[in-house]
PDB file of N, CA and C in Angstrom:
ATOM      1  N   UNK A   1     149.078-176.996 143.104  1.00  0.00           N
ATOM      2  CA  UNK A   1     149.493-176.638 144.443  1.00  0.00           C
ATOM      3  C   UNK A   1     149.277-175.142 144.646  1.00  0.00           C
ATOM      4  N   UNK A   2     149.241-174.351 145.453  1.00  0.00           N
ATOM      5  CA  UNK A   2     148.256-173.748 146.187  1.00  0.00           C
ATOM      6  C   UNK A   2     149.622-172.693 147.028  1.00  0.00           C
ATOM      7  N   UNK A   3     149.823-171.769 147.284  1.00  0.00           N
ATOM      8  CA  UNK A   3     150.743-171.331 148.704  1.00  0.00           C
ATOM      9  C   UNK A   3     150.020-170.311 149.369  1.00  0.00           C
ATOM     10  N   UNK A   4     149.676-170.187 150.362  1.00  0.00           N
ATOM     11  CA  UNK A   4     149.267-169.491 151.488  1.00  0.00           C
ATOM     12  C   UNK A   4     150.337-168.787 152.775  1.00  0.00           C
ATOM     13  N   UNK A   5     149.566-167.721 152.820  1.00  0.00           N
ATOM     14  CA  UNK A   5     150.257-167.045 154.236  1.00  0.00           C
ATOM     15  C   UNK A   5     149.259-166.485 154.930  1.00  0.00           C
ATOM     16  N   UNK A   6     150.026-167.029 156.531  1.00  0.00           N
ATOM     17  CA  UNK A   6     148.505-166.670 157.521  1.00  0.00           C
ATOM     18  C   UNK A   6     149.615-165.954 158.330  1.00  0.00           C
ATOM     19  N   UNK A   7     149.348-165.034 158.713  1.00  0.00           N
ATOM     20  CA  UNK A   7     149.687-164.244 160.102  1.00  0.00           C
ATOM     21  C   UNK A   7     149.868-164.484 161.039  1.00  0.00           C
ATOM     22  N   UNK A   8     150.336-164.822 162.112  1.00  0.00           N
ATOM     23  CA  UNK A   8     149.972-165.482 163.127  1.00  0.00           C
ATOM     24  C   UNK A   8     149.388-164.796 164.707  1.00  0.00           C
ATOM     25  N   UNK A   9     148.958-164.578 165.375  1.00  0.00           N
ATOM     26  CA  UNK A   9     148.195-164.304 166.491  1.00  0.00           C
ATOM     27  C   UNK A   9     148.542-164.584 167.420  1.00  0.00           C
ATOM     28  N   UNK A  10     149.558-164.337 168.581  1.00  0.00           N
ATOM     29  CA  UNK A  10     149.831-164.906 169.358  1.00  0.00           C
ATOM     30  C   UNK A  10     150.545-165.847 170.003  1.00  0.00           C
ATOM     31  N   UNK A  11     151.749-165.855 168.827  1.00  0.00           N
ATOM     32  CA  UNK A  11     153.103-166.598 169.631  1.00  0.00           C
ATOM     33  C   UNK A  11     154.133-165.647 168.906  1.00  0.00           C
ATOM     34  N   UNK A  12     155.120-166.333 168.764  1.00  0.00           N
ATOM     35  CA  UNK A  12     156.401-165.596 168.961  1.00  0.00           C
ATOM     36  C   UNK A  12     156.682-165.938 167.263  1.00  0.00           C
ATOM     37  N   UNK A  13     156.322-166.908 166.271  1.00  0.00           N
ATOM     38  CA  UNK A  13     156.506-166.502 165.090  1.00  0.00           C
ATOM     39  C   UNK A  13     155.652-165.567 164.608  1.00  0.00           C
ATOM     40  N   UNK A  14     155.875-164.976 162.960  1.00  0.00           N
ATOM     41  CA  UNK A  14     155.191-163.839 163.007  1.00  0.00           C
ATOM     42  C   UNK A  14     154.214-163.901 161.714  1.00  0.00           C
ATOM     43  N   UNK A  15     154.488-165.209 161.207  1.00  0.00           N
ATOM     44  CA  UNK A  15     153.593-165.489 160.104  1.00  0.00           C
ATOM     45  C   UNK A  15     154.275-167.179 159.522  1.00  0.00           C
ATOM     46  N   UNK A  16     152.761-168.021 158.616  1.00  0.00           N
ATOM     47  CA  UNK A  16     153.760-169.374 158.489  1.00  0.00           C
ATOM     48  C   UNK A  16     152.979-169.461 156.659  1.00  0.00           C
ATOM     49  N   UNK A  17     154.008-169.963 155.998  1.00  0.00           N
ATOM     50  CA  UNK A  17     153.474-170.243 154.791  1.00  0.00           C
ATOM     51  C   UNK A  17     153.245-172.114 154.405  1.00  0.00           C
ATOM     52  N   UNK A  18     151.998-171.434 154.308  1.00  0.00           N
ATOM     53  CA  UNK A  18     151.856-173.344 154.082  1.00  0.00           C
ATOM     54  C   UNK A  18     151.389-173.712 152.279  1.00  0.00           C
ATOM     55  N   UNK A  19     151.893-174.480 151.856  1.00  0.00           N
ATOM     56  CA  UNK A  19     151.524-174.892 150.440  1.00  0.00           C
ATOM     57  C   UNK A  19     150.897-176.400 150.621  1.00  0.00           C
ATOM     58  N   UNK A  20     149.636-176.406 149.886  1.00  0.00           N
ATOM     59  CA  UNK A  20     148.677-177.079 149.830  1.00  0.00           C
ATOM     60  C   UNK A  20     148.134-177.857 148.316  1.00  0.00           C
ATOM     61  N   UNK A  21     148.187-178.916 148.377  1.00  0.00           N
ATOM     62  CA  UNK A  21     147.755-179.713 146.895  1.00  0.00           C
ATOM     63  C   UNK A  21     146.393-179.455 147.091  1.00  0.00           C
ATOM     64  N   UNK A  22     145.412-179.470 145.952  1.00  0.00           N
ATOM     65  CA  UNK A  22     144.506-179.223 145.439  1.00  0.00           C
ATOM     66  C   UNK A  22     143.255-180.462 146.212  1.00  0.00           C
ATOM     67  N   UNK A  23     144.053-181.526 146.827  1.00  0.00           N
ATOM     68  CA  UNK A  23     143.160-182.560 147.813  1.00  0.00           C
ATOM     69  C   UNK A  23     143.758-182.441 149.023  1.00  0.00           C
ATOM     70  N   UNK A  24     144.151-180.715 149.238  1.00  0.00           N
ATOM     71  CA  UNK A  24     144.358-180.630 151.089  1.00  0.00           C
ATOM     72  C   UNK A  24     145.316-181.154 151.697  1.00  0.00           C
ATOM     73  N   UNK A  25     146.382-181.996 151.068  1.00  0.00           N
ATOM     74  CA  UNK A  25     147.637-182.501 151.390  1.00  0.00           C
ATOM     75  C   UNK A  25     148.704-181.730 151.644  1.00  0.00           C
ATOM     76  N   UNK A  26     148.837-181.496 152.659  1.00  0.00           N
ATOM     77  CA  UNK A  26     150.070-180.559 153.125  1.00  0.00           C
ATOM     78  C   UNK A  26     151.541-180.880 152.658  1.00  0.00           C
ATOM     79  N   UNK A  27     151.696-179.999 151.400  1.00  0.00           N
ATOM     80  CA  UNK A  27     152.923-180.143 150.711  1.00  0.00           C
ATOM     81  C   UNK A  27     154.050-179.178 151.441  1.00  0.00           C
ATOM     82  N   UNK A  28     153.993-178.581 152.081  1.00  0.00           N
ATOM     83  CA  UNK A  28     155.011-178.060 152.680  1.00  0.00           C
ATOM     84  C   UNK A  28     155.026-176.880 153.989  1.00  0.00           C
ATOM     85  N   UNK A  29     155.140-176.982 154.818  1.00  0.00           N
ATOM     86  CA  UNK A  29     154.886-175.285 155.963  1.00  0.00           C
ATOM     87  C   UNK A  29     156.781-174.883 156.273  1.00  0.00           C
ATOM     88  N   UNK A  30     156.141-173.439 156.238  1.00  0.00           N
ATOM     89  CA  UNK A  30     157.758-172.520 156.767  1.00  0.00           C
ATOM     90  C   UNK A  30     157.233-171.417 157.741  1.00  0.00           C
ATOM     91  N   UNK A  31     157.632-171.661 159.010  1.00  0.00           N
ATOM     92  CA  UNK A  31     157.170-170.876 159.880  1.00  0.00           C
ATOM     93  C   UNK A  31     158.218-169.559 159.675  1.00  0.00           C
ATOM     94  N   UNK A  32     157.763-168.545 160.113  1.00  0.00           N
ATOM     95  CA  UNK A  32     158.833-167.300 159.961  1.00  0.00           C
ATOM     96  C   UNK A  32     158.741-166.834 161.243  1.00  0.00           C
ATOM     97  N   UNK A  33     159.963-166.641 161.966  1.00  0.00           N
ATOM     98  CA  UNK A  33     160.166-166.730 163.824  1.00  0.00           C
ATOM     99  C   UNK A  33     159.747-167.633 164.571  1.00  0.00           C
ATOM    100  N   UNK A  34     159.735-167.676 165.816  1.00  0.00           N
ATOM    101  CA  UNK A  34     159.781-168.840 166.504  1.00  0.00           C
ATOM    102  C   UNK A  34     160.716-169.449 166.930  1.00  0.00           C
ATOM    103  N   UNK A  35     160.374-170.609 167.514  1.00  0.00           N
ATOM    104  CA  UNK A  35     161.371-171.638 167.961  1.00  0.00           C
ATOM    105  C   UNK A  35     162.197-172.417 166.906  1.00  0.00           C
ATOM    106  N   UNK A  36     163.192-172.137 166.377  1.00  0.00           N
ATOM    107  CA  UNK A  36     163.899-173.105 164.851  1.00  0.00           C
ATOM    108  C   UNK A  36     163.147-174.441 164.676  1.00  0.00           C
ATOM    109  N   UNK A  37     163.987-175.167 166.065  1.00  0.00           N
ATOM    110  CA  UNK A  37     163.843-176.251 166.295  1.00  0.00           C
ATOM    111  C   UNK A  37     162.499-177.109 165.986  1.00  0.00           C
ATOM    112  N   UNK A  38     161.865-176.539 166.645  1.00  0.00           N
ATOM    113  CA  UNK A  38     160.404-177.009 166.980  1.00  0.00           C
ATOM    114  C   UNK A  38     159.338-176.599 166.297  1.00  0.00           C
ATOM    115  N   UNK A  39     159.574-175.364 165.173  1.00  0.00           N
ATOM    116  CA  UNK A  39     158.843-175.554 164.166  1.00  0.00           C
ATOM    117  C   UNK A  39     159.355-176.308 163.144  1.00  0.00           C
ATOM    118  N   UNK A  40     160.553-176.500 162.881  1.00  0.00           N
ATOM    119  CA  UNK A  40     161.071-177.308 161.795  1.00  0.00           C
ATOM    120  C   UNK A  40     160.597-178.868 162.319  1.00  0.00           C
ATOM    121  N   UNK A  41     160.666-178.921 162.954  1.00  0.00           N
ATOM    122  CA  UNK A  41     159.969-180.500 163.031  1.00  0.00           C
ATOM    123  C   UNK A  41     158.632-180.690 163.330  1.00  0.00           C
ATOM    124  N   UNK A  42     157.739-179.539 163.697  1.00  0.00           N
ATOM    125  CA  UNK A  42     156.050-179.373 163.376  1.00  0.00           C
ATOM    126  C   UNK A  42     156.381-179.408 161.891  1.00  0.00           C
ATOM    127  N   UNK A  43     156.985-178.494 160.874  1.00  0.00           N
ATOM    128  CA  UNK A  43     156.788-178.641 159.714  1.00  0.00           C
ATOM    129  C   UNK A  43     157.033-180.084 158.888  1.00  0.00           C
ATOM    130  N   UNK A  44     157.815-180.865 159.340  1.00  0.00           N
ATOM    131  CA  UNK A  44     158.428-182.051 158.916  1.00  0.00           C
ATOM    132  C   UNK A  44     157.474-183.045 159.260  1.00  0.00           C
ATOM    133  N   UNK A  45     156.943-183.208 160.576  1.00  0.00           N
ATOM    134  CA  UNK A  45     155.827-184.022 160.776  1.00  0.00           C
ATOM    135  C   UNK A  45     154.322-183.989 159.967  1.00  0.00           C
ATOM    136  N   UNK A  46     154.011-182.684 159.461  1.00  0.00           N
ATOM    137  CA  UNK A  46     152.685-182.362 158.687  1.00  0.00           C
ATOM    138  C   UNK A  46     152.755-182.791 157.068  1.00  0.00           C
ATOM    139  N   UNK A  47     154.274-182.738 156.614  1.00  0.00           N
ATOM    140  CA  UNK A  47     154.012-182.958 155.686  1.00  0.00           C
ATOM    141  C   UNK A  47     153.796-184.525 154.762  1.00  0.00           C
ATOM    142  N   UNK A  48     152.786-184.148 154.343  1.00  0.00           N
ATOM    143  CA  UNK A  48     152.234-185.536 153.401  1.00  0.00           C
ATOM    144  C   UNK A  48     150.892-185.367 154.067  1.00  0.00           C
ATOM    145  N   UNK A  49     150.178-185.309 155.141  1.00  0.00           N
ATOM    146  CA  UNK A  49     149.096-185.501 155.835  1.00  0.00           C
ATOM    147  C   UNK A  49     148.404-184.578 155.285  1.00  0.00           C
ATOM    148  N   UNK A  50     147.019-185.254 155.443  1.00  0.00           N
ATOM    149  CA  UNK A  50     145.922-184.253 154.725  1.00  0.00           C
ATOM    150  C   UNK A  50     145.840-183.512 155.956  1.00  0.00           C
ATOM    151  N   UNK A  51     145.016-182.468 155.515  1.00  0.00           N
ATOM    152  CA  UNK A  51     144.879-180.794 156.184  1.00  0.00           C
ATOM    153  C   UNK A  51     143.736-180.897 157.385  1.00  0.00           C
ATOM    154  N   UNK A  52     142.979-181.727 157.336  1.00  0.00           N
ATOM    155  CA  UNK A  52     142.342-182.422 158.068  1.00  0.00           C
ATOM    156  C   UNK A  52     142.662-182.815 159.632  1.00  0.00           C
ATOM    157  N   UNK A  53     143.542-183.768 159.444  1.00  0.00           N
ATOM    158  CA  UNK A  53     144.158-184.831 160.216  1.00  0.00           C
ATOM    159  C   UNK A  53     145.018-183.317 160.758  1.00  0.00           C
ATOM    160  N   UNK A  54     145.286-182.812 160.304  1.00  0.00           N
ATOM    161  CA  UNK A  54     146.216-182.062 161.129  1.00  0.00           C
ATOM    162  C   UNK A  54     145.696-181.592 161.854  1.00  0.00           C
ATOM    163  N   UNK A  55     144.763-180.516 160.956  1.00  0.00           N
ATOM    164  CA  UNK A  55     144.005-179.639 162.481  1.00  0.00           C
ATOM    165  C   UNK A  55     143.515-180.504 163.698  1.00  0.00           C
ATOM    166  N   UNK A  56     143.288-181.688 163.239  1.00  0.00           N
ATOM    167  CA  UNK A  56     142.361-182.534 164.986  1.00  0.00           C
ATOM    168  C   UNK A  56     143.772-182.656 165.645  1.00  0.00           C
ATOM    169  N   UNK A  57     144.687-183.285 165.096  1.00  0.00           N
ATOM    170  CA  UNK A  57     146.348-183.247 166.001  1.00  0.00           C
ATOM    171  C   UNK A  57     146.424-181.896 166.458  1.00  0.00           C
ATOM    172  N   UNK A  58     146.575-180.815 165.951  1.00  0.00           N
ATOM    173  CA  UNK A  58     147.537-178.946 166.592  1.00  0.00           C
ATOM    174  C   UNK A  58     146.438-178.914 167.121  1.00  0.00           C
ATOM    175  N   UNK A  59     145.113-178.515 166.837  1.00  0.00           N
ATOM    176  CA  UNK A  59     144.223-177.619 167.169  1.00  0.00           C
ATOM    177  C   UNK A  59     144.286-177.617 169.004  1.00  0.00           C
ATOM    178  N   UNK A  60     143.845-176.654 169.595  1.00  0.00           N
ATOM    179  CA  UNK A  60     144.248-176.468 171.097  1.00  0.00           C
ATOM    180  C   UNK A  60     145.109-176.476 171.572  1.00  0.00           C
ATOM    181  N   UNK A  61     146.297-176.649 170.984  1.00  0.00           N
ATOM    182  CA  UNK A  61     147.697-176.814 171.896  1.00  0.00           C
ATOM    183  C   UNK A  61     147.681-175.664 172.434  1.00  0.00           C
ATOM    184  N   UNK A  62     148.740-175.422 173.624  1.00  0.00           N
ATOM    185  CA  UNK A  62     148.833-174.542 173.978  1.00  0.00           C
ATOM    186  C   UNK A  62     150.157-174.717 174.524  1.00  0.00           C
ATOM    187  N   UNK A  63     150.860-172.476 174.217  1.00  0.00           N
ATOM    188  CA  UNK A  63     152.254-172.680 174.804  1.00  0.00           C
ATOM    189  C   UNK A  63     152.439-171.937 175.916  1.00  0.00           C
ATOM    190  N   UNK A  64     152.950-172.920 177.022  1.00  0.00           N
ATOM    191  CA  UNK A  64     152.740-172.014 178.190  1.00  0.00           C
ATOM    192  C   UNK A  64     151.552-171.459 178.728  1.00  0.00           C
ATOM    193  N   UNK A  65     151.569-170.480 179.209  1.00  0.00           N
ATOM    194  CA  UNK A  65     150.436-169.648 179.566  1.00  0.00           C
ATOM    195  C   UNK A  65     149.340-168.812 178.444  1.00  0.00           C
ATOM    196  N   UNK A  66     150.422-169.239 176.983  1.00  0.00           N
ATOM    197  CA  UNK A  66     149.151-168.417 175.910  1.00  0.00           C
ATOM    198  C   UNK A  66     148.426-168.978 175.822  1.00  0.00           C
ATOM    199  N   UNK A  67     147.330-168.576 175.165  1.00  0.00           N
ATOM    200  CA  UNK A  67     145.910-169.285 175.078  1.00  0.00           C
ATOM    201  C   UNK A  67     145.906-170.206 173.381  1.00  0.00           C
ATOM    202  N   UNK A  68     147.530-170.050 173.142  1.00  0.00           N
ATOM    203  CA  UNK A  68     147.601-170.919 171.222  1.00  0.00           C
ATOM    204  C   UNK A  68     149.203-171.178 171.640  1.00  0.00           C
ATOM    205  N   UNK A  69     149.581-171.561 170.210  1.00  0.00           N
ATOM    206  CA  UNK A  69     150.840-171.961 169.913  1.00  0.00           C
ATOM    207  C   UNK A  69     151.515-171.812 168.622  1.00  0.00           C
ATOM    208  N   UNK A  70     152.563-172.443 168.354  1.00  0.00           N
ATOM    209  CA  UNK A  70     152.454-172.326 166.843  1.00  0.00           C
ATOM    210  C   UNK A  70     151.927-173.690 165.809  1.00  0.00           C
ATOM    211  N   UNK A  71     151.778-174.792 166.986  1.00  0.00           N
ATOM    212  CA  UNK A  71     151.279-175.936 166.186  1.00  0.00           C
ATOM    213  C   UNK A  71     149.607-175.577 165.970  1.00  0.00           C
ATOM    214  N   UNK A  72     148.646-174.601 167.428  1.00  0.00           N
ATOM    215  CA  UNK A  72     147.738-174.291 167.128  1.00  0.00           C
ATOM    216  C   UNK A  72     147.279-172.959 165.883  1.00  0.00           C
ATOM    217  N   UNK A  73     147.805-172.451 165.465  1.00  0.00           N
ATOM    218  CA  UNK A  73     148.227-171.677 164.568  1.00  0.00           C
ATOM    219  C   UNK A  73     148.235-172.244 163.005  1.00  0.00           C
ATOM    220  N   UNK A  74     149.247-172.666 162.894  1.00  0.00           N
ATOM    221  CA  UNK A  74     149.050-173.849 162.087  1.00  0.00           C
ATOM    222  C   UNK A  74     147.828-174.374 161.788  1.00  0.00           C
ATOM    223  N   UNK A  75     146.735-175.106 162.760  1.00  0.00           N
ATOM    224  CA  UNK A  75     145.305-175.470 162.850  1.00  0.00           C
ATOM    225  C   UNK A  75     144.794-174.442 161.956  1.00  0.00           C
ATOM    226  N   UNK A  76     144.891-173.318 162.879  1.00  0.00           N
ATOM    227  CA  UNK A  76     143.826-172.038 162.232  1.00  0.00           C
ATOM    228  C   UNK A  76     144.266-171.830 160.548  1.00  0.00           C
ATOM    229  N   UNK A  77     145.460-171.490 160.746  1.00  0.00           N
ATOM    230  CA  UNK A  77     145.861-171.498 158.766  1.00  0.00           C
ATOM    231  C   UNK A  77     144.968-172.267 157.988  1.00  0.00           C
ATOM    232  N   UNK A  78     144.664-173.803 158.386  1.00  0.00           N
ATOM    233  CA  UNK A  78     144.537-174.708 156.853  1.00  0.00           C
ATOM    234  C   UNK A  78     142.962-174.672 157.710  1.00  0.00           C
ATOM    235  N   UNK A  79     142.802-174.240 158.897  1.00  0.00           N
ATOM    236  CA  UNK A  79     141.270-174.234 158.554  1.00  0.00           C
ATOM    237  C   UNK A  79     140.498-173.191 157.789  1.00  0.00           C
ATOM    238  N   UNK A  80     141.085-172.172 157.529  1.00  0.00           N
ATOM    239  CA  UNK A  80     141.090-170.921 156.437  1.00  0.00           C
ATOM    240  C   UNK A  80     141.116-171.815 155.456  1.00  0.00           C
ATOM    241  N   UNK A  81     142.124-172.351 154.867  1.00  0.00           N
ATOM    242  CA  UNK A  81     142.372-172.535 153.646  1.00  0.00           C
ATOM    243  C   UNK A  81     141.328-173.594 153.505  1.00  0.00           C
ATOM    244  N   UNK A  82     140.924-174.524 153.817  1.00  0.00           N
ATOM    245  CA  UNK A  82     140.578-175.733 153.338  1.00  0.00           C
ATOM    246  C   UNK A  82     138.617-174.949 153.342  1.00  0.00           C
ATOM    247  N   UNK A  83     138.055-173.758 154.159  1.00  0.00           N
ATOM    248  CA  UNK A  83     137.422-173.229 154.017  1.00  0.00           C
ATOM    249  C   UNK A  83     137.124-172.544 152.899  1.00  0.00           C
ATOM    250  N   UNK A  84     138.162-172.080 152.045  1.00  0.00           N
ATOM    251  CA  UNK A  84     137.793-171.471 150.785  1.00  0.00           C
ATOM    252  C   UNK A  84     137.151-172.146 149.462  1.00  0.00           C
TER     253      UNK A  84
END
């Protein structure tokens, strides 16, 4: 297993750590700021799912008027990671 930290760009958390099994299976995300609520249950929903499947689910969301989110955020993280 694997742990990563991506920065985030454009919402209101300020970075999310995601840990990753060695076949892209999202073993765990912890957003840092944000919405409690609503990242704790983006994080709860991702986990077990390959890294994959996720990004086609988050990728484009959008919050409000930003042009991302933190579920799109998320996207961008494991598309880094699964890139390396």
């Amino acid at each position: 297993m694997k742990e990563y930290v991506y920065q985030t760009v454009g919402t209101c958390s300020q970075e999310i750590i995601v840990r990753v099994e060695d076949d892209e299976t999202v073993v765990g995300v912890e957003f840092v700021g944000g919405c409690s609520g609503n990242t704790q249950g983006i994080a709860s929903l991702v986990k077990g799912m390959k890294a994959d499947e996720v990004i086609n689910r988050l990728a484009g969301i959008r919050c409000g008027y930003k042009n991302t989110s933190c579920p799109d955020q998320l996207a961008c993280a494991l598309k880094q990671i699964i890139a390396k």
